[in-house]
Protein backbone atom coordinates (compact mmCIF):
# COMPACT_ATOMS: atom_id res chain seq x y z
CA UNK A 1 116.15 107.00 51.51
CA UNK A 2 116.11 109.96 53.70
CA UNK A 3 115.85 108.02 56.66
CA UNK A 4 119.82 107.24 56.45
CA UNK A 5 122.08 110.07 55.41
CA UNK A 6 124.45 109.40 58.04
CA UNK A 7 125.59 106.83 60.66
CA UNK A 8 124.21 108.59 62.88
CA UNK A 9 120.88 107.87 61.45
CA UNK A 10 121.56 104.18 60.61
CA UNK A 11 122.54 103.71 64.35
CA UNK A 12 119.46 105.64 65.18
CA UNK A 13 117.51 103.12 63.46
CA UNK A 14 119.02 100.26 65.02
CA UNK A 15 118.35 101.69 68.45
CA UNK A 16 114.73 102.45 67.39
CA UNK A 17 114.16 98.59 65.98
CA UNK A 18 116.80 96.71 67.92
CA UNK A 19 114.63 93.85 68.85
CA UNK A 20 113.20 93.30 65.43
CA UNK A 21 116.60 93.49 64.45
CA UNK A 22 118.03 90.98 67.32
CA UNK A 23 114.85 88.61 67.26
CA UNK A 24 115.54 88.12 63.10
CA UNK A 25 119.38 87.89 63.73
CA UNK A 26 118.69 85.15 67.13
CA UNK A 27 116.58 83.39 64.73
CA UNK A 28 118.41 83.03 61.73
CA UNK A 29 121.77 82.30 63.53
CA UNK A 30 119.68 79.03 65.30
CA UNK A 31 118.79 78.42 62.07
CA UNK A 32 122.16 78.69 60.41
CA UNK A 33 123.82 75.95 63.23
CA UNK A 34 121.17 73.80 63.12
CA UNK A 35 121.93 73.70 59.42
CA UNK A 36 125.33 73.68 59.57
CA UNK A 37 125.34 70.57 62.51
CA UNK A 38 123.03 68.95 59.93
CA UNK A 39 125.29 69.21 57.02
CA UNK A 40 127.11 66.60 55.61
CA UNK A 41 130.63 66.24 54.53
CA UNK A 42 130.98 64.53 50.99
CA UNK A 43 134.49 63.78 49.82
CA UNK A 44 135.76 63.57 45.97
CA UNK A 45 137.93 60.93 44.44
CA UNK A 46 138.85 60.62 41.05
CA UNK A 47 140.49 58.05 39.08
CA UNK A 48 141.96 58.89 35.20
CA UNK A 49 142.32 56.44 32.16
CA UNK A 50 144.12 57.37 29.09
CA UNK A 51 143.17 55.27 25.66
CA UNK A 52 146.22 54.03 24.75
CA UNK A 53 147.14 53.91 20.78
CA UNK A 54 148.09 50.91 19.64
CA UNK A 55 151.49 49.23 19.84
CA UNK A 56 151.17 48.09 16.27
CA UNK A 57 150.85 50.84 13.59
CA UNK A 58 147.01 50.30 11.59
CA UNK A 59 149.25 50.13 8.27
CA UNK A 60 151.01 46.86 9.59
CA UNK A 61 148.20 45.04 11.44
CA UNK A 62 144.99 46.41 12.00
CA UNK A 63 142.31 45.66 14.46
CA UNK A 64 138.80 44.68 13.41
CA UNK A 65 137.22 46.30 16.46
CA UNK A 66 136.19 49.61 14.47
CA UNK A 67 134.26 52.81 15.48
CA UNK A 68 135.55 56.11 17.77
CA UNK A 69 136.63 55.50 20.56
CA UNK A 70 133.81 58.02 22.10
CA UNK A 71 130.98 55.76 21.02
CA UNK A 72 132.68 52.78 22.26
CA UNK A 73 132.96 54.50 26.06
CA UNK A 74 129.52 55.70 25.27
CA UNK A 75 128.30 52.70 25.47
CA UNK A 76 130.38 51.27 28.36
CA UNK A 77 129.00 54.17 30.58
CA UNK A 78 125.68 52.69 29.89
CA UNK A 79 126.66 49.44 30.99
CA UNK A 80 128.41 50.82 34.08
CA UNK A 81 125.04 53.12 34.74
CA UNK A 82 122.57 50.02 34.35
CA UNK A 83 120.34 49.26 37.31
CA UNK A 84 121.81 46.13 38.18
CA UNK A 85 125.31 47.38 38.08
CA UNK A 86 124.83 50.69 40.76
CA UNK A 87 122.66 48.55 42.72
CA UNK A 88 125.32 45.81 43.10
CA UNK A 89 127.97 48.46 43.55
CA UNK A 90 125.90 49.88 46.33
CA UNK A 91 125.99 47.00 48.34
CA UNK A 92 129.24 45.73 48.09
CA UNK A 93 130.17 48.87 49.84
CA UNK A 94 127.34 49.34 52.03
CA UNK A 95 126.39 52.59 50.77
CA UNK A 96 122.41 52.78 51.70
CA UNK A 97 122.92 50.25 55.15
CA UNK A 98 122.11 53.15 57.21
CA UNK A 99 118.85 54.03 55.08
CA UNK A 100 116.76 50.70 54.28
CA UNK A 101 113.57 52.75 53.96
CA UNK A 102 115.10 54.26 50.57
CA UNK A 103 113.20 52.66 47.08
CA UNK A 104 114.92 51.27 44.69
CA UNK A 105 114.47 54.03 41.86
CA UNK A 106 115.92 56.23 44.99
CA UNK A 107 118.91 54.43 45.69
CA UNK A 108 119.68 54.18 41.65
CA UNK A 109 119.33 57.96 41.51
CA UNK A 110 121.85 58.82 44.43
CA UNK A 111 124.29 56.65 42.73
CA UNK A 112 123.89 57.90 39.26
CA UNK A 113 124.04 61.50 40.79
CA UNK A 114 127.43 60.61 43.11
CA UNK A 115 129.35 59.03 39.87
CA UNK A 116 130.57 61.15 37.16
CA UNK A 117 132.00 59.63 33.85
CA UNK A 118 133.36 62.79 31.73
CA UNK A 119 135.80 61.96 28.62
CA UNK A 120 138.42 64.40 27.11
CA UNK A 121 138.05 64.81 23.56
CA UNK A 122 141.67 64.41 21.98
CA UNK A 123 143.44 67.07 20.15
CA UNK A 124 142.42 67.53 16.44
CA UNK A 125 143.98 66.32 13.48
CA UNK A 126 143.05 69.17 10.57
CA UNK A 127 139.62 70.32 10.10
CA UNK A 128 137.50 66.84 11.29
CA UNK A 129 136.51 65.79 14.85
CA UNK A 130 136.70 61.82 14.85
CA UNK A 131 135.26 61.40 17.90
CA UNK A 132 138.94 60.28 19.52
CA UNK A 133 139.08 60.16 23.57
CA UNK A 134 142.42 60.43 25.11
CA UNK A 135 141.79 60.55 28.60
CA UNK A 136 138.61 59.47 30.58
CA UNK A 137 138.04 60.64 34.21
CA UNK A 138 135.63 58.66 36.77
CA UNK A 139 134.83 60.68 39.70
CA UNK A 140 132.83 59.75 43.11
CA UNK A 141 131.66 61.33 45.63
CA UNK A 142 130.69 60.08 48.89
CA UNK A 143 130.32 60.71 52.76
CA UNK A 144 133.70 59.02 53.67
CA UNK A 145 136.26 59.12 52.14
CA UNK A 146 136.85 55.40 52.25
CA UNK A 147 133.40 54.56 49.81
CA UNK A 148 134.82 57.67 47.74
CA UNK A 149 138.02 56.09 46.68
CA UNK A 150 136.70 52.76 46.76
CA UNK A 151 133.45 53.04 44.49
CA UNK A 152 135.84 55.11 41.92
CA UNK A 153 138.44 52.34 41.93
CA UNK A 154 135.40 49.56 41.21
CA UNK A 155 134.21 51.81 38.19
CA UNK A 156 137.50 51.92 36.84
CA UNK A 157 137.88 48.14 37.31
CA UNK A 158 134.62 47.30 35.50
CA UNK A 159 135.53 49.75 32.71
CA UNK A 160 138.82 48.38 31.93
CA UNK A 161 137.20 44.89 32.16
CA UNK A 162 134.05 45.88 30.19
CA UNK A 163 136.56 47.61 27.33
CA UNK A 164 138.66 44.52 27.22
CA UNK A 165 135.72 41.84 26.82
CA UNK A 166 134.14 43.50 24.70
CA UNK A 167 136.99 44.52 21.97
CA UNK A 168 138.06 40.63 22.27
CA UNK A 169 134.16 39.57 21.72
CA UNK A 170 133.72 42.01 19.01
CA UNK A 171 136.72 40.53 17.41
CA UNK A 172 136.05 36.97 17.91
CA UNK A 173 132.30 37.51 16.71
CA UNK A 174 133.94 39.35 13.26
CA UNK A 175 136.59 36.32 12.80
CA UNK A 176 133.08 33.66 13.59
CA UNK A 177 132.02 35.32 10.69
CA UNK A 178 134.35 34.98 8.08
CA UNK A 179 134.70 31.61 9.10
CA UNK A 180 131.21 30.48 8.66
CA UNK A 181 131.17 32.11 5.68
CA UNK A 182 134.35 30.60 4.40
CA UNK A 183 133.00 26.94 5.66
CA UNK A 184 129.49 28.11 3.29
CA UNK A 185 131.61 28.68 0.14
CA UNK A 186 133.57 25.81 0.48
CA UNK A 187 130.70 23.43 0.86
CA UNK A 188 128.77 24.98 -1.73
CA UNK A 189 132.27 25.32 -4.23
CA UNK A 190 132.31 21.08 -3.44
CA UNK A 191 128.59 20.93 -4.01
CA UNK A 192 129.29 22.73 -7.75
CA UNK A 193 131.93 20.45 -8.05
CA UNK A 194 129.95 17.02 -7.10
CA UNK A 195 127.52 18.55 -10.05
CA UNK A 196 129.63 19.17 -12.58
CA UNK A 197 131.04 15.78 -12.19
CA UNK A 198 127.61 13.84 -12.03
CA UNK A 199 126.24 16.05 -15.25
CA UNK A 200 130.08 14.85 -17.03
CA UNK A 201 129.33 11.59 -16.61
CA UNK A 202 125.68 11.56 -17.88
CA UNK A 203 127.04 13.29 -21.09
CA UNK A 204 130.45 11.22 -21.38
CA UNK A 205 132.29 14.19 -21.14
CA UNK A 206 134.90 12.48 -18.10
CA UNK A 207 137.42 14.95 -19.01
CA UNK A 208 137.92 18.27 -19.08
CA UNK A 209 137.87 19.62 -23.45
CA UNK A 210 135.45 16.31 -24.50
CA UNK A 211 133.98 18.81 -27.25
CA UNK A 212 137.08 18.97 -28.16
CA UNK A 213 138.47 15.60 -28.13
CA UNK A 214 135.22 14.30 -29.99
CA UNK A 215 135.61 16.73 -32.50
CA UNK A 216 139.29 15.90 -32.82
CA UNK A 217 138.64 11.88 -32.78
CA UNK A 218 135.84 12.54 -35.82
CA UNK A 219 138.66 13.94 -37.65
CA UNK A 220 140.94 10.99 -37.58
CA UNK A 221 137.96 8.87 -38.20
CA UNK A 222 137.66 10.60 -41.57
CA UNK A 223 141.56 10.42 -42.04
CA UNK A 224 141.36 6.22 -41.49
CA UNK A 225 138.15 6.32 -43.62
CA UNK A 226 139.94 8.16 -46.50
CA UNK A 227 143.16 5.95 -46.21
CA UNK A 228 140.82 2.75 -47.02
CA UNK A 229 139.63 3.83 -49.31
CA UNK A 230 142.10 5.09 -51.48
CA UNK A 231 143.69 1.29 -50.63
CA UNK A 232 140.44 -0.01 -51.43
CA UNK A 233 141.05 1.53 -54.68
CA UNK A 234 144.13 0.63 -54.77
CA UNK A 235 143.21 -3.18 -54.36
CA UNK A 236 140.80 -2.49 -57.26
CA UNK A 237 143.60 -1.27 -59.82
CA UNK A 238 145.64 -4.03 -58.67
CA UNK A 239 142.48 -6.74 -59.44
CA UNK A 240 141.75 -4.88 -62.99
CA UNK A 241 145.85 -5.57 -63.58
CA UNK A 242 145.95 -9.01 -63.46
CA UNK A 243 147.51 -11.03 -66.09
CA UNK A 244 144.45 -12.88 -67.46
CA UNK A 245 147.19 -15.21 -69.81
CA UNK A 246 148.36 -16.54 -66.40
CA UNK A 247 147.19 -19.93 -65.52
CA UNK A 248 143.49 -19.94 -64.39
CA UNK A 249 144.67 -21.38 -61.00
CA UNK A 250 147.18 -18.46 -60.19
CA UNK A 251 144.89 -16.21 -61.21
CA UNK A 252 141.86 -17.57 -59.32
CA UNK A 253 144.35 -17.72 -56.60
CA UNK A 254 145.41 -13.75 -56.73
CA UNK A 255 141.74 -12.63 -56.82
CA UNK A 256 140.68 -14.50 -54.14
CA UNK A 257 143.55 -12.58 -52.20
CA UNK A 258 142.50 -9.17 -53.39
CA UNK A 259 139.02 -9.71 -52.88
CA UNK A 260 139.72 -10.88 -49.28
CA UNK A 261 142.08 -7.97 -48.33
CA UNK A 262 138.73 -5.42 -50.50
CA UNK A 263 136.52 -7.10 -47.92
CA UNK A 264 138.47 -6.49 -45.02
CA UNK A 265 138.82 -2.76 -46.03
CA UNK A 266 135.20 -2.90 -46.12
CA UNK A 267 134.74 -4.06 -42.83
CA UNK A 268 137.04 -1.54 -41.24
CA UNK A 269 135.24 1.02 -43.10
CA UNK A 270 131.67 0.01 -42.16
CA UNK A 271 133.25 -0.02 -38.20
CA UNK A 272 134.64 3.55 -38.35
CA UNK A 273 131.76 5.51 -40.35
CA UNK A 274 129.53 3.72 -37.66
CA UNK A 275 132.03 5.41 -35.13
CA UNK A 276 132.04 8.45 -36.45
CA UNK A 277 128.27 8.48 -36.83
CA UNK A 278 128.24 8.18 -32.87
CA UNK A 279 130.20 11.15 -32.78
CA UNK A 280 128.51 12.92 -35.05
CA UNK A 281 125.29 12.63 -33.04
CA UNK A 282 127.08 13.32 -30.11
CA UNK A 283 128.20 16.55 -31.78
CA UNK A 284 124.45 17.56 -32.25
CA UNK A 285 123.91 18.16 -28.89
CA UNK A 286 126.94 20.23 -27.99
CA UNK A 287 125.26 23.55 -27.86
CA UNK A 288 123.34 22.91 -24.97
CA UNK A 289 126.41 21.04 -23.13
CA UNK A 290 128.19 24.27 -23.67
CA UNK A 291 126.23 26.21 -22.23
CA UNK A 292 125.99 23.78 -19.23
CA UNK A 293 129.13 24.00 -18.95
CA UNK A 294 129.67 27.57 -19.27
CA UNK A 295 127.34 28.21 -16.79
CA UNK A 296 129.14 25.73 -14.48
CA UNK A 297 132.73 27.56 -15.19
CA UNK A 298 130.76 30.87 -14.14
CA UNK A 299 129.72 29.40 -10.71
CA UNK A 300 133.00 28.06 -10.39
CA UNK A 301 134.89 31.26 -10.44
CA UNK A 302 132.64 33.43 -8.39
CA UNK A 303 132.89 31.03 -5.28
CA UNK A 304 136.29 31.58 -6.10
CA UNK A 305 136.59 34.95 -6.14
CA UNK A 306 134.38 34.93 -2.74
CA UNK A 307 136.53 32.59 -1.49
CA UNK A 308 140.22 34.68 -1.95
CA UNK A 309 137.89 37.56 -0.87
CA UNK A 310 136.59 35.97 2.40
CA UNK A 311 140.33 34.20 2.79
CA UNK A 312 142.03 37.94 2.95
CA UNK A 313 139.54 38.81 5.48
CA UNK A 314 139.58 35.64 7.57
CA UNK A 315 143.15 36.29 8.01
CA UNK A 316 143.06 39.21 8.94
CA UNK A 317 140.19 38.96 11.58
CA UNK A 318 142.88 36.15 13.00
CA UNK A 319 145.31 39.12 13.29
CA UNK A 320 143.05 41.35 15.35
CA UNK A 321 141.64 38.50 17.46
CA UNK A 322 145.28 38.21 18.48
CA UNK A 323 145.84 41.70 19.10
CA UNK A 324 143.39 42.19 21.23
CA UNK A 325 144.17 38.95 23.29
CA UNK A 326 147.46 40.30 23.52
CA UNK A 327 146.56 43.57 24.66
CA UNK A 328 148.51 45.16 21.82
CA UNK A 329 145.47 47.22 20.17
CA UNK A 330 143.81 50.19 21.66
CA UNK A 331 143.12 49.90 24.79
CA UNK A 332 142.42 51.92 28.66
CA UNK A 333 145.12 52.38 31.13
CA UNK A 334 145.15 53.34 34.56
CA UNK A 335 147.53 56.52 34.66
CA UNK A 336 146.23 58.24 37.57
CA UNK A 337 144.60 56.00 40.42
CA UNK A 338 142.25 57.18 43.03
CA UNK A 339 143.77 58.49 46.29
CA UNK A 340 141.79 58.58 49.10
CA UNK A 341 140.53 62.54 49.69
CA UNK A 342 142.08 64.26 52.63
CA UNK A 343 139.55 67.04 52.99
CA UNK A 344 136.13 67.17 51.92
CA UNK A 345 134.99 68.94 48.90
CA UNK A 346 131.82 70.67 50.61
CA UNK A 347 132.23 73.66 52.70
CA UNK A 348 132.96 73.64 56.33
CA UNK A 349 130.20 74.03 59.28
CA UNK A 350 131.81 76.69 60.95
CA UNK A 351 131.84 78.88 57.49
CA UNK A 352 128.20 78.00 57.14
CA UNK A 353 127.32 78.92 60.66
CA UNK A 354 128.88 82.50 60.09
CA UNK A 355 127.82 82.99 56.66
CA UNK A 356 123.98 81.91 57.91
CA UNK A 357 124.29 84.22 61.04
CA UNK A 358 125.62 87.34 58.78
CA UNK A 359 123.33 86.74 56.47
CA UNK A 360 120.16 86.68 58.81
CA UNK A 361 122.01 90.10 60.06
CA UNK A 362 121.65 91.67 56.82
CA UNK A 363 117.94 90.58 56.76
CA UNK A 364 117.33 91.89 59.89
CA UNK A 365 118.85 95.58 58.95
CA UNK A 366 116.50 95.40 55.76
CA UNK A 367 113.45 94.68 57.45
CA UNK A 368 114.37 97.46 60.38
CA UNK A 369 115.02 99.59 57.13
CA UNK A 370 111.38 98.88 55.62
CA UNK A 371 109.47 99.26 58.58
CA UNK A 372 111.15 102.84 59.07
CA UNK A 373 110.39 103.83 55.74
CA UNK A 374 106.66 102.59 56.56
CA UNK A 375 106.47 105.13 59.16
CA UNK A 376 108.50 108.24 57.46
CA UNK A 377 108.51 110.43 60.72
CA UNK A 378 110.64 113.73 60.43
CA UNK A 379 113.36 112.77 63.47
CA UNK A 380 116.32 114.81 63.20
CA UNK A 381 116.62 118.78 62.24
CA UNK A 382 119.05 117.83 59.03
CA UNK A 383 115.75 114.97 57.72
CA UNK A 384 113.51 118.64 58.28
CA UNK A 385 116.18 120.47 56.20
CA UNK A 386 115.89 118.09 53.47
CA UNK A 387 112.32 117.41 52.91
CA UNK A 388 111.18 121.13 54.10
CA UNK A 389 114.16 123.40 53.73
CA UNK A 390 113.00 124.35 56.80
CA UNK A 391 116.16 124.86 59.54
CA UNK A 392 114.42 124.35 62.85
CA UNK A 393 115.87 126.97 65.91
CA UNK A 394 115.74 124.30 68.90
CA UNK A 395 115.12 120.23 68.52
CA UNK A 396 113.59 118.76 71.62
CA UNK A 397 114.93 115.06 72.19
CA UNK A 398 112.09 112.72 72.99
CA UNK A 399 111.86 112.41 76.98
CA UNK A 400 111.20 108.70 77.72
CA UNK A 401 108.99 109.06 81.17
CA UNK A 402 110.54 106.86 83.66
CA UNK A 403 108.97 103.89 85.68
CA UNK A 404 108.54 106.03 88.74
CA UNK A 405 106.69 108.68 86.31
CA UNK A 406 104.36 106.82 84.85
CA UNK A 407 102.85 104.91 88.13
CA UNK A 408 102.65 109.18 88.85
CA UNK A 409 100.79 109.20 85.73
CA UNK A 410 98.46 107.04 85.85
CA UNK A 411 97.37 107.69 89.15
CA UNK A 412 96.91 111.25 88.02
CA UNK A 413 94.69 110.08 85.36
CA UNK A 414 92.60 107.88 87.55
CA UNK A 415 92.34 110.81 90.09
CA UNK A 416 91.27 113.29 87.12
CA UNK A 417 88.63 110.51 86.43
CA UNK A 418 86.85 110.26 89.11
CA UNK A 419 87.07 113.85 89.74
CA UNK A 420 85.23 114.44 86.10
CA UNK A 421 82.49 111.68 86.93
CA UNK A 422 81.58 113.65 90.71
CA UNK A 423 81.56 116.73 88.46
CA UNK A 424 79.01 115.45 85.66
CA UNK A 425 76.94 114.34 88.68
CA UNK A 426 76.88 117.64 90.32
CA UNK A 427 78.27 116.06 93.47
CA UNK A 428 81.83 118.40 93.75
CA UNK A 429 81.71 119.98 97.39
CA UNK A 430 80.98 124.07 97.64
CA UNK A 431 83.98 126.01 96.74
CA UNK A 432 85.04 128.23 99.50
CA UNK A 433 84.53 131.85 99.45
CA UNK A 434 86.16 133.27 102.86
């Protein structure tokens, strides 16, 4: 670093290497236009969408279309990002016209690359992050400003559209649902039913509490039994009272009358215990019906209880397919549309050109700077001072010989030449001693 203690010295140094330092400098400022008229201009355009709460508080109506809303635009930048999507983008605005030789994995890249999809989080409500999105930002950028504003508006467009679709199909698929599975539990609630009837009929049982009825039909079988028979008896005391002074024909006459009426009770009797024998068989089998029918009562009310279950939910799938077909859930807005850039968003040529030529400068002082301290020759009396502590008493500037001297020169050296070869060959002429 002794080389420059002074500007002196530094100026020194660029006399001593000023066309190093001007052939570096010439060369890096050609190289600094010629990247500067190469460069070019790309312009920004952005276009913001807020998610929108929704009109309807969740307490009052709720929509079935669940999840954060970061997922959801999650996946909607994949769908925007597909390969089919960029690529269809691209041409509708002619972005790759003017390169055709581009592949296809190329052109998908560049678009990727020039379209940014960046979501704000929303603000916090306590402790727990759940994944809300209040504001979503799609920017572009492009070489005109034109495809800039444009391609940003057509992302925006697809998103809202995308959003939209989706929520409502999302919806509609959740309400398909709970209908299907409402139509399964009512066919299979009338296929219990169609059962329960056929299996009533093969056990006489055609109305609801048969047990019950059967068992309460034995019991005034027994009542109409006991009744004849205590008239039976009756009939009997009456035939053991008759007068047997009475005339033979009266009394042949009142027998006759109480044994008919004793035979009739008989008859009646002989009907109902056979009755009441039915029943009692009947009876015998009851267990199993029971059960049957138990079993049947059990089927019946968990179809039910499906079925209010499925009902509640039906309904309210109904209510969210509504709100989202009346835009009334959550949903993107447009709150800040794309303007078309005035300026572009990389730097300008000229600023490149100067920055490129002052930085080829500083190059070229550096490598003036290293080639002096390759060669660390001792060229002023204060660089002697410092690395000797020697002060010299007179400093002789270097004498650059002119043109005119050195044709002088070398014609003196060519004349000492020759004069050297005569003299080796002993052919100098006789000095002169007079």
């Amino acid at each position: 670093m002794d080389q420059l203690l002074s500007i002196d010295d530094l100026i020194d140094m660029i006399k001593r290497r000023f066309r190093v330092i001007a052939s570096i400098t010439l060369l890096g400022m050609i190289g600094a236009f010629l990247f500067a008229a190469s460069q070019q201009h790309l312009y920004q355009s952005t276009e913001v969408l807020q998610v929108t709460r929704p009109s309807i508080d969740d307490e009052l109506a709720r929509s079935t279309v669940d999840g954060s809303s970061a997922r959801r635009l999650q996946l909607i930048e994949q769908q925007l990002m597909t390969r089919d999507t960029v690529l269809e983008i691209a041409e509708m605005f002619g972005i790759f016209d003017d390169a055709p030789d581009l592949t296809t994995g190329e052109r998908v890249g560049r678009m990727r690359d020039s379209v940014e999809i960046r979501g704000v989080a929303a603000a916090r409500e306590g402790f727990t992050d759940d994944g809300t999105i209040s504001v979503l930002s799609i920017t572009a950028t492009f070489d005109t400003p034109e495809r800039a504003q444009g391609v940003a508006q057509e992302f925006s467009r697809r998103t809202l559209e995308i959003s939209r679709t989706s929520r409502i199909r999302k919806a509609r698929e959740t309400l398909d649902f709970f209908i299907e599975e409402e139509d399964k539990l009512l066919t299979e609630f009338e296929a219990l039913e169609r059962e329960e009837t056929a299996y009533r009929l093969a056990n006489n049982l055609t109305i609801a509490g048969g047990l019950e009825a059967r068992q309460a039909r034995i019991s005034s079988l027994n009542d109409e039994i006991l009744s004849i028979e205590r008239e039976r008896i009756s009939l009997q005391q009456a035939l053991a009272q008759l007068d047997p002074t009475q005339r033979a024909v009266t009394l042949e006459r009142a027998q006759s009358e109480i044994n008919a009426q004793i035979e009739v009770l008989d008859q009646q009797q002989e009907l109902l215990e056979g009755r009441l024998e039915a029943l009692a068989e009947a009876i015998e089998i009851t267990p199993s019906i029971e059960r049957d029918l138990a079993n049947f009562a059990r089927r019946r009310d968990n179809i039910q209880g499906e079925l209010e279950v499925i009902s509640a939910r039906r309904a309210q799938a109904e209510v969210g397919v509504k709100l989202e077909e009346q835009n009334q859930a959550e949903r993107l807005t447009v709150i800040e549309p794309a303007a078309l850039p005035d300026y572009p968003v990389t730097s300008s040529r000229r600023r490149n050109a100067v920055l490129g030529t002052a930085a080829s400068l500083m190059v070229a002082l550096g490598v003036a700077f290293l080639l002096d301290l390759r060669h660390p020759v001792i060229r002023t009396a204060r660089q002697m001072h410092n690395r000797l502590g020697i002060t010299p008493v007179v400093t002789i500037p270097p004498l650059e010989p002119t043109r005119r001297s050195r044709r002088n020169l070398a014609s003196a050296r060519i004349a000492l030449a020759g004069y050297v070869h005569e003299a080796r060959k002993g052919r100098l002429p006789p000095k002169d001693t007079g």
